[in-house]
PDB file of N, CA and C in Angstrom:
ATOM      1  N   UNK A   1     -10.731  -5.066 -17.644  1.00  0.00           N
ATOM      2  CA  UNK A   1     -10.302  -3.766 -17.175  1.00  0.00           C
ATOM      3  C   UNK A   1      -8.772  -3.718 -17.236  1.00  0.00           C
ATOM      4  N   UNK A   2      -7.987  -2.873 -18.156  1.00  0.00           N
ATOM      5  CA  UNK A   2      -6.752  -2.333 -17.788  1.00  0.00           C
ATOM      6  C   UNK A   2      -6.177  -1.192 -16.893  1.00  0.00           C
ATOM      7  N   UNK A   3      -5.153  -1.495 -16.205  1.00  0.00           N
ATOM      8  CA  UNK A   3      -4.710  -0.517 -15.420  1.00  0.00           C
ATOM      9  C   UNK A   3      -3.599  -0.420 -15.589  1.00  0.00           C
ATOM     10  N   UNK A   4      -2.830   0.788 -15.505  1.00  0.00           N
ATOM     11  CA  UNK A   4      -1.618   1.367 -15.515  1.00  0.00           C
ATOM     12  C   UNK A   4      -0.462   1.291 -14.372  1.00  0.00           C
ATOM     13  N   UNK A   5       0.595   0.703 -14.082  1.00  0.00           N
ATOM     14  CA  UNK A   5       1.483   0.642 -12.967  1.00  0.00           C
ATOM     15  C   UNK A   5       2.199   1.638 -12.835  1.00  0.00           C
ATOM     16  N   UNK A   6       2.011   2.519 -11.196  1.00  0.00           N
ATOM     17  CA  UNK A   6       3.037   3.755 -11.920  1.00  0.00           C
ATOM     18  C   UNK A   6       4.369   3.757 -12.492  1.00  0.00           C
ATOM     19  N   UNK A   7       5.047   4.730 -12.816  1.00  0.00           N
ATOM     20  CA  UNK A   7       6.053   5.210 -13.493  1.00  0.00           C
ATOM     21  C   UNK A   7       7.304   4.983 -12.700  1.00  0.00           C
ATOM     22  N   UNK A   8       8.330   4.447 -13.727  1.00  0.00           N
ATOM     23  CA  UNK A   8       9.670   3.663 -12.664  1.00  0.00           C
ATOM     24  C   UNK A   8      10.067   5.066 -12.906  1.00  0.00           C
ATOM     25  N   UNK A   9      10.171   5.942 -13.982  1.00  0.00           N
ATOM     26  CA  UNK A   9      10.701   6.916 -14.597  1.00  0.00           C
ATOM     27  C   UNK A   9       9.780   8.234 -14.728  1.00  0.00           C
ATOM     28  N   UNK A  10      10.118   9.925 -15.107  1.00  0.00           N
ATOM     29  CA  UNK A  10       9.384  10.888 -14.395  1.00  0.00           C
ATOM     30  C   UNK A  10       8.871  11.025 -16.306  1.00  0.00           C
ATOM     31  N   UNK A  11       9.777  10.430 -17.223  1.00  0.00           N
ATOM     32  CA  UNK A  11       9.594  10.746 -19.090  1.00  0.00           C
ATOM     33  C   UNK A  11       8.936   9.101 -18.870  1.00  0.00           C
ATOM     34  N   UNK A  12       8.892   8.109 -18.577  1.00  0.00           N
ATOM     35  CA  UNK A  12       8.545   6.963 -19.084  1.00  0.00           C
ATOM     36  C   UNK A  12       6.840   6.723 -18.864  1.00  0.00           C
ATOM     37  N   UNK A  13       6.441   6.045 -19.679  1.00  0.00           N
ATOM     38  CA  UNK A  13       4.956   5.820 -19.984  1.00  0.00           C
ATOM     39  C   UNK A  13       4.549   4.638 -18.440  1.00  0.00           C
ATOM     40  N   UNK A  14       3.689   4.695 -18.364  1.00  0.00           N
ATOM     41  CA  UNK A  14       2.887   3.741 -17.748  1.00  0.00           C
ATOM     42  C   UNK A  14       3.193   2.353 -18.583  1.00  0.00           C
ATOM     43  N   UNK A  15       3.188   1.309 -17.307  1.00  0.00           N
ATOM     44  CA  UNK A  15       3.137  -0.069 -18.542  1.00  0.00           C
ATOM     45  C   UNK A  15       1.696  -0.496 -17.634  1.00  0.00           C
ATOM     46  N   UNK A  16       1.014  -1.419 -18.674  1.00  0.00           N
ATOM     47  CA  UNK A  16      -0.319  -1.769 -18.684  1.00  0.00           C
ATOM     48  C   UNK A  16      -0.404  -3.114 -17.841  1.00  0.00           C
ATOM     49  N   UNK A  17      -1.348  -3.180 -16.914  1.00  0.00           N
ATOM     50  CA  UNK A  17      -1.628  -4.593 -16.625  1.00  0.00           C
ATOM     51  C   UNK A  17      -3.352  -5.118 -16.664  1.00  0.00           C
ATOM     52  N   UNK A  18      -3.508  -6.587 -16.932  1.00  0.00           N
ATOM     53  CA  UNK A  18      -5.011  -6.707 -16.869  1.00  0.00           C
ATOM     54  C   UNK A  18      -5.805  -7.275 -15.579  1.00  0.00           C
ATOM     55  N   UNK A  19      -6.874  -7.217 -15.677  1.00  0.00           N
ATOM     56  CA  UNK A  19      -6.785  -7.914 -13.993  1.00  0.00           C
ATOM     57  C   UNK A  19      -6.863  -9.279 -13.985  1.00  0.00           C
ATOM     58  N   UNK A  20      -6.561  -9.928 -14.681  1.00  0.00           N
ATOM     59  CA  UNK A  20      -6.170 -11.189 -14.796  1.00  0.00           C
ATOM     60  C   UNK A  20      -4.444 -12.154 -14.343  1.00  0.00           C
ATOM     61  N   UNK A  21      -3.890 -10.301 -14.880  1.00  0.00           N
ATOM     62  CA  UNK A  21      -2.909 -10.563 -13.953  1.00  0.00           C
ATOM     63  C   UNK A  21      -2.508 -10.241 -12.468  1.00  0.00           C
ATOM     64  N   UNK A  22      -3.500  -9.533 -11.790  1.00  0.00           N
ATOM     65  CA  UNK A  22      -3.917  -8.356 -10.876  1.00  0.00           C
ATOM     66  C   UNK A  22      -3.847 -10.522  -9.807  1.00  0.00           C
ATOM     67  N   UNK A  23      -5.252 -10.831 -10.738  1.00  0.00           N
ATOM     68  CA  UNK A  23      -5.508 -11.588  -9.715  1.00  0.00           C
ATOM     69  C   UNK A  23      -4.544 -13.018  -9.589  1.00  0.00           C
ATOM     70  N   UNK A  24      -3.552 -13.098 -10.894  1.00  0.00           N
ATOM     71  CA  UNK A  24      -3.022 -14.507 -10.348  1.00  0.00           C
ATOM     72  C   UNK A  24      -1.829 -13.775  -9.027  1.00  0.00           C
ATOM     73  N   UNK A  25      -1.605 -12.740  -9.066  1.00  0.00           N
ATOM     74  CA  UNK A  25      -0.516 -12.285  -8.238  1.00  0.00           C
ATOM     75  C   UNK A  25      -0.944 -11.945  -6.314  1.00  0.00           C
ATOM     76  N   UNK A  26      -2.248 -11.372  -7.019  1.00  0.00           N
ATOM     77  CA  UNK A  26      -3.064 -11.409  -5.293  1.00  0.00           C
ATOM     78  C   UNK A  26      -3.379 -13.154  -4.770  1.00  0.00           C
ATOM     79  N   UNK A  27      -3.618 -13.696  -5.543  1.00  0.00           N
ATOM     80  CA  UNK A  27      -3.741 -15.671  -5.263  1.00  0.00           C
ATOM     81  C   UNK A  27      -2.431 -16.090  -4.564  1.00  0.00           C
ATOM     82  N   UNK A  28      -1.454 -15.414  -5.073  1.00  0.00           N
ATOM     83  CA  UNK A  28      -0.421 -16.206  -4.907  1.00  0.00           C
ATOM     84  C   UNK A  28       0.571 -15.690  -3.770  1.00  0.00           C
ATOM     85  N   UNK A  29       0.019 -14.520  -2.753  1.00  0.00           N
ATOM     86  CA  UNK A  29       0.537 -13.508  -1.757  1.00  0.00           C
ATOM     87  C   UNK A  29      -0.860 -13.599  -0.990  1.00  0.00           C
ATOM     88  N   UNK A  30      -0.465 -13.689   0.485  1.00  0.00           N
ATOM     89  CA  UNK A  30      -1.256 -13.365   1.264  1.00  0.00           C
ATOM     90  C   UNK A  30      -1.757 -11.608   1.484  1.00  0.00           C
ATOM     91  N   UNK A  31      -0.476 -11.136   0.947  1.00  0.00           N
ATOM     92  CA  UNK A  31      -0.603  -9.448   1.550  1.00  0.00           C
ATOM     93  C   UNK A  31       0.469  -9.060   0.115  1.00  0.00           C
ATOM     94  N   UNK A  32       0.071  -8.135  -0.748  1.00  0.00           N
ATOM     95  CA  UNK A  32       0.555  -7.626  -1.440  1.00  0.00           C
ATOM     96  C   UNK A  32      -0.287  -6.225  -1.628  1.00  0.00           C
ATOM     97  N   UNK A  33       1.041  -5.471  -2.589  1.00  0.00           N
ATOM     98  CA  UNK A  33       0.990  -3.559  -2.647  1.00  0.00           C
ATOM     99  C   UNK A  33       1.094  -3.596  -3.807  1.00  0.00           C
ATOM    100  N   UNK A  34       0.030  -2.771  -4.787  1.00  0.00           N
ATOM    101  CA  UNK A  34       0.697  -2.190  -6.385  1.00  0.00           C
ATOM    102  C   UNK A  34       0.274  -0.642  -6.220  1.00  0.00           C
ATOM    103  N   UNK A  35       1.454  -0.002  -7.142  1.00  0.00           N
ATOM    104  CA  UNK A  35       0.931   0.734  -7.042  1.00  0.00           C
ATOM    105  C   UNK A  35       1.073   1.428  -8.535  1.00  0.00           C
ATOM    106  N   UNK A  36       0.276   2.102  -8.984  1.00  0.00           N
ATOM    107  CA  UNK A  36      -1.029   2.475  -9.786  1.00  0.00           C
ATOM    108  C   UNK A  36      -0.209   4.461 -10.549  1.00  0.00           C
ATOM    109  N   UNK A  37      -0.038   4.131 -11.318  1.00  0.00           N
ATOM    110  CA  UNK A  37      -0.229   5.467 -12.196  1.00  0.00           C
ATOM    111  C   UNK A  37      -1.128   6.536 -11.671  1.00  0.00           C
ATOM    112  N   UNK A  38      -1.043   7.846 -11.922  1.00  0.00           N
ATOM    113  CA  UNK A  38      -2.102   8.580 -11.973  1.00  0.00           C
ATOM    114  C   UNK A  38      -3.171   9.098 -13.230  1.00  0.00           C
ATOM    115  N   UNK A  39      -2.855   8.509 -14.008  1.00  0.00           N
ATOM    116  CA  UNK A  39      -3.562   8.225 -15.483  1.00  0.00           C
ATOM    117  C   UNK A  39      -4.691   7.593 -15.222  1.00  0.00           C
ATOM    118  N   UNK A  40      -4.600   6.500 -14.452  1.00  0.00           N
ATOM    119  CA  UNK A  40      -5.829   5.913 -13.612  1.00  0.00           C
ATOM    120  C   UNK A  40      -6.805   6.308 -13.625  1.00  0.00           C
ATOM    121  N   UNK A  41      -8.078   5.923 -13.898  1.00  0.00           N
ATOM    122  CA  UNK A  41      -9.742   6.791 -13.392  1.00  0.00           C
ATOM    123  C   UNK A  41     -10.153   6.434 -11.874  1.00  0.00           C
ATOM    124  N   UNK A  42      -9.911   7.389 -11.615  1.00  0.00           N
ATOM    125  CA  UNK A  42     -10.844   6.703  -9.931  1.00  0.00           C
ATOM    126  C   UNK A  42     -11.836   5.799  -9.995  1.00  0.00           C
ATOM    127  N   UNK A  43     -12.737   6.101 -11.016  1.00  0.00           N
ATOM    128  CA  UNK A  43     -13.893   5.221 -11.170  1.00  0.00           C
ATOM    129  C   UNK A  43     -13.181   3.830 -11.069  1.00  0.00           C
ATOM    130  N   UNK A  44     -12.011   3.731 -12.149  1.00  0.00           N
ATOM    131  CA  UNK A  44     -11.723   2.401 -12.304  1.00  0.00           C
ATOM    132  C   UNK A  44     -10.938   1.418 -11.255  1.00  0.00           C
ATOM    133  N   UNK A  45     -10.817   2.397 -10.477  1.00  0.00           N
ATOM    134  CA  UNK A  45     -10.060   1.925  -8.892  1.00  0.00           C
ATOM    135  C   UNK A  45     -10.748   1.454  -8.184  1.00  0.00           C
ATOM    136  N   UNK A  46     -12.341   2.178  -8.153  1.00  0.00           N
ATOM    137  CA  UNK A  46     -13.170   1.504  -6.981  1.00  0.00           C
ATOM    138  C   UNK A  46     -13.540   0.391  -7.434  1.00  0.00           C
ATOM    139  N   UNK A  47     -13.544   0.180  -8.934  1.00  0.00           N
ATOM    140  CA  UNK A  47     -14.023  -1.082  -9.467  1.00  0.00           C
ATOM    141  C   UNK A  47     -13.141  -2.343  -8.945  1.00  0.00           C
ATOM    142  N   UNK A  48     -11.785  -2.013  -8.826  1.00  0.00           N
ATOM    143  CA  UNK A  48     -10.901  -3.116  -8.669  1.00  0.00           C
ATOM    144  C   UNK A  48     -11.015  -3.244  -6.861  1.00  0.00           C
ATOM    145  N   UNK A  49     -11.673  -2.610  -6.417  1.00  0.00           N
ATOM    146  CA  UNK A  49     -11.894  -2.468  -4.985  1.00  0.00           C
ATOM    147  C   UNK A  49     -13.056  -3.453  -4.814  1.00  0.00           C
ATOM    148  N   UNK A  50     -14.346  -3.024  -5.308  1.00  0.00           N
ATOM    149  CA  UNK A  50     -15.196  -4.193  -5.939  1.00  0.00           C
ATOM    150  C   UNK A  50     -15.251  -5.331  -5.830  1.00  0.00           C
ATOM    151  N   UNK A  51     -14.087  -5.512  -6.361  1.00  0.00           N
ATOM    152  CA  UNK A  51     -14.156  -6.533  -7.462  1.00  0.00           C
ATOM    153  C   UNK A  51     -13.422  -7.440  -6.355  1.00  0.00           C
ATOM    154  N   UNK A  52     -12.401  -7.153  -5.343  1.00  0.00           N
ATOM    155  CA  UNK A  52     -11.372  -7.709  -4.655  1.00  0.00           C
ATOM    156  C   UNK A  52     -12.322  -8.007  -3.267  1.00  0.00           C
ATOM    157  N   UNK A  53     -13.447  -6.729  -3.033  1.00  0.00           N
ATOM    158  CA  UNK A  53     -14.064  -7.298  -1.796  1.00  0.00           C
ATOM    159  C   UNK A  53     -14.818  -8.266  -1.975  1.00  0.00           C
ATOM    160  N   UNK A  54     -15.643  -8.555  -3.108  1.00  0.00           N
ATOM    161  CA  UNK A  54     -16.351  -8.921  -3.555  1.00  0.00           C
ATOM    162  C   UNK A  54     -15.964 -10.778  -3.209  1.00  0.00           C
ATOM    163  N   UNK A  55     -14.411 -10.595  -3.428  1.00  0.00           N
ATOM    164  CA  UNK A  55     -13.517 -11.897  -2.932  1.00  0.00           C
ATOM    165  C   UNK A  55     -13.090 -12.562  -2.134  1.00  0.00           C
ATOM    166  N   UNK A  56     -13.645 -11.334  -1.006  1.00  0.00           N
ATOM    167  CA  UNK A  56     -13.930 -11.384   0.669  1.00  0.00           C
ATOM    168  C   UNK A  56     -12.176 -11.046   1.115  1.00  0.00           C
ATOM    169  N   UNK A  57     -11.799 -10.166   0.036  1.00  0.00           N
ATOM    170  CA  UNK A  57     -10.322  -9.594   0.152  1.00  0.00           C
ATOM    171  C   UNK A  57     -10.599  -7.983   0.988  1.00  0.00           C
ATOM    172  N   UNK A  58      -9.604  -8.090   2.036  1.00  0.00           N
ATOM    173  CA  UNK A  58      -9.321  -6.380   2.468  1.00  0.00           C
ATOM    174  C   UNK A  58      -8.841  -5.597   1.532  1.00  0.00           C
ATOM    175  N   UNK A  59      -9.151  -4.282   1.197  1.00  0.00           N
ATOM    176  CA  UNK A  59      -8.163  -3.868   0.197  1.00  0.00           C
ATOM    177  C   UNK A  59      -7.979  -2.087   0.855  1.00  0.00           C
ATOM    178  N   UNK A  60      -6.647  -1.413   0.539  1.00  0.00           N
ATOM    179  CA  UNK A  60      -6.608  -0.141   1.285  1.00  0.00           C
ATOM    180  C   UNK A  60      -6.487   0.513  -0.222  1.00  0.00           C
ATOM    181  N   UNK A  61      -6.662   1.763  -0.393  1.00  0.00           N
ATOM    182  CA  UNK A  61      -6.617   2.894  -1.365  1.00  0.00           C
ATOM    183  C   UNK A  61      -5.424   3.650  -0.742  1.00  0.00           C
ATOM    184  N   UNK A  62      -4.927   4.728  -1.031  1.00  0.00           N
ATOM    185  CA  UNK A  62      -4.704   5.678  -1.169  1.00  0.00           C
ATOM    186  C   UNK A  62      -3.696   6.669  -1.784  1.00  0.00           C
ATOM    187  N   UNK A  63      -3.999   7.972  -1.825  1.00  0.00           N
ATOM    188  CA  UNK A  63      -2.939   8.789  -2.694  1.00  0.00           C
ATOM    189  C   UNK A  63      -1.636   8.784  -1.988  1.00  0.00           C
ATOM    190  N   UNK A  64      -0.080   8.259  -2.984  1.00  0.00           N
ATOM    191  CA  UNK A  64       0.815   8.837  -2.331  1.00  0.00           C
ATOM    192  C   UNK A  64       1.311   9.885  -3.426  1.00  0.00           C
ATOM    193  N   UNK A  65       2.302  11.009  -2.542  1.00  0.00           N
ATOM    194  CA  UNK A  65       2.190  12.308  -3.442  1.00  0.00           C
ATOM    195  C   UNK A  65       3.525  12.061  -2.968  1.00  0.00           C
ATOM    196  N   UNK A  66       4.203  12.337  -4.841  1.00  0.00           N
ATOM    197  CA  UNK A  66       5.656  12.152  -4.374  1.00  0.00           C
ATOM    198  C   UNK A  66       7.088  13.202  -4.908  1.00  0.00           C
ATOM    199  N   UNK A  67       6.167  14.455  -5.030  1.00  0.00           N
ATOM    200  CA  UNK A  67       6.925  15.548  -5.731  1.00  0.00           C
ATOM    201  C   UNK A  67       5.753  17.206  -5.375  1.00  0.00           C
ATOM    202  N   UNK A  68       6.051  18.398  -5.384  1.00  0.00           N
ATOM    203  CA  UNK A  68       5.212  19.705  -4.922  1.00  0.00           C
ATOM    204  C   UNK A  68       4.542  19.925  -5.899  1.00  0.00           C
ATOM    205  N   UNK A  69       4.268  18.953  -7.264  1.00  0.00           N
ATOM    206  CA  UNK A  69       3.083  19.238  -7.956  1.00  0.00           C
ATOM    207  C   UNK A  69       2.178  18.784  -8.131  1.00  0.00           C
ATOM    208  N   UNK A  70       1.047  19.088  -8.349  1.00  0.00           N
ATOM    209  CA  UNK A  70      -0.231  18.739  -8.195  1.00  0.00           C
ATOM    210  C   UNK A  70      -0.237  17.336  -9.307  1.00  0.00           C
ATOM    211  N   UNK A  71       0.616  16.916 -10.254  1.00  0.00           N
ATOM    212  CA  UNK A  71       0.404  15.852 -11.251  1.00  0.00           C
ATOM    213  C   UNK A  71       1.370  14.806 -10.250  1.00  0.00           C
ATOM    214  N   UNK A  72       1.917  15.128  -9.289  1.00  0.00           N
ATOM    215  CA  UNK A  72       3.218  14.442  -8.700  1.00  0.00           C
ATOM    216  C   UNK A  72       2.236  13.607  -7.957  1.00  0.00           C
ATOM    217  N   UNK A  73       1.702  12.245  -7.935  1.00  0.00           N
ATOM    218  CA  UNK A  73       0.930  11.468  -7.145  1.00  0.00           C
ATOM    219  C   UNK A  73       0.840  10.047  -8.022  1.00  0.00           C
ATOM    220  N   UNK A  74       0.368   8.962  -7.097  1.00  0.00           N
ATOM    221  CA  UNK A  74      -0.231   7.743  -7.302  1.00  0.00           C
ATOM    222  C   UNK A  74      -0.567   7.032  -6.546  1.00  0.00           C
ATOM    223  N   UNK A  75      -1.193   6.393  -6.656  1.00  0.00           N
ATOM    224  CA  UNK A  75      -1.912   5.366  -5.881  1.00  0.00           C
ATOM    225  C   UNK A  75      -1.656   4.207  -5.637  1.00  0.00           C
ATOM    226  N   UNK A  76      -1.865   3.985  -3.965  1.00  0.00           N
ATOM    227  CA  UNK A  76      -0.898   2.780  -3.554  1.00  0.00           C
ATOM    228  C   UNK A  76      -2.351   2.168  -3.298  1.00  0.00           C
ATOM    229  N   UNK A  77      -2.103   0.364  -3.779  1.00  0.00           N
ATOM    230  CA  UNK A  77      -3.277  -0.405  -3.264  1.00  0.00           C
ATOM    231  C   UNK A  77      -2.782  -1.262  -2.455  1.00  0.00           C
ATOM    232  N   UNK A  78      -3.351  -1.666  -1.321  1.00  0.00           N
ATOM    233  CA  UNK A  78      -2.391  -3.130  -0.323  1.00  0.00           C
ATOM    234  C   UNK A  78      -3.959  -4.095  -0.359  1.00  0.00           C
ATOM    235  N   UNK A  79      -3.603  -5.203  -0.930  1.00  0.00           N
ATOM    236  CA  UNK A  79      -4.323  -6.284  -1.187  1.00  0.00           C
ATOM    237  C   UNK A  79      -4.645  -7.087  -0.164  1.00  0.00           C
ATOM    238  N   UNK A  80      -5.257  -7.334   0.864  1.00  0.00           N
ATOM    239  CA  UNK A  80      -4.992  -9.062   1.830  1.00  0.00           C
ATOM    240  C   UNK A  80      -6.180  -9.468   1.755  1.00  0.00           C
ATOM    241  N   UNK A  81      -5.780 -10.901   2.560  1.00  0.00           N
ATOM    242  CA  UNK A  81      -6.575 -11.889   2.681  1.00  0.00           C
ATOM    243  C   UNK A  81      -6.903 -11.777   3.836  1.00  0.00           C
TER     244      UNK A  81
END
């Protein structure tokens, strides 16, 4: 599964991550935050939700909205153990 990290920039693309790297970075932090493009599929969010409880990991969702338009958003994940 690839996922998108949001945007440092409002013209710059998403850069890609796999969850391979998802997970050496959650291993290596007791409590860590990424946060997520809106290019994102929801579907593919709950998967990484899944996939993290599944690891007997807490994990939080949600939208942060960071401009008055409806495309102005992304998604913050906080990872723990």
């Amino acid at each position: 599964m690839d996922l998108k990290f949001a945007r440092t920039d409002l013209e710059a693309k998403p850069k890609k991550v796999d969850l391979a790297k998802l997970d050496a970075e959650v291993e290596k932090n007791e409590s860590i935050i990424f946060y997520f493009d809106r290019e994102n599929s929801h579907k593919d969010l709950l998967e990484l939700q899944d996939h993290y409880e599944a690891m007997g990991k807490s994990f939080y969702m949600s939208e942060v909205k960071y401009g008055l338009s409806d495309n102005d958003y992304m998604y913050q994940v906080h990872i723990m153990s």
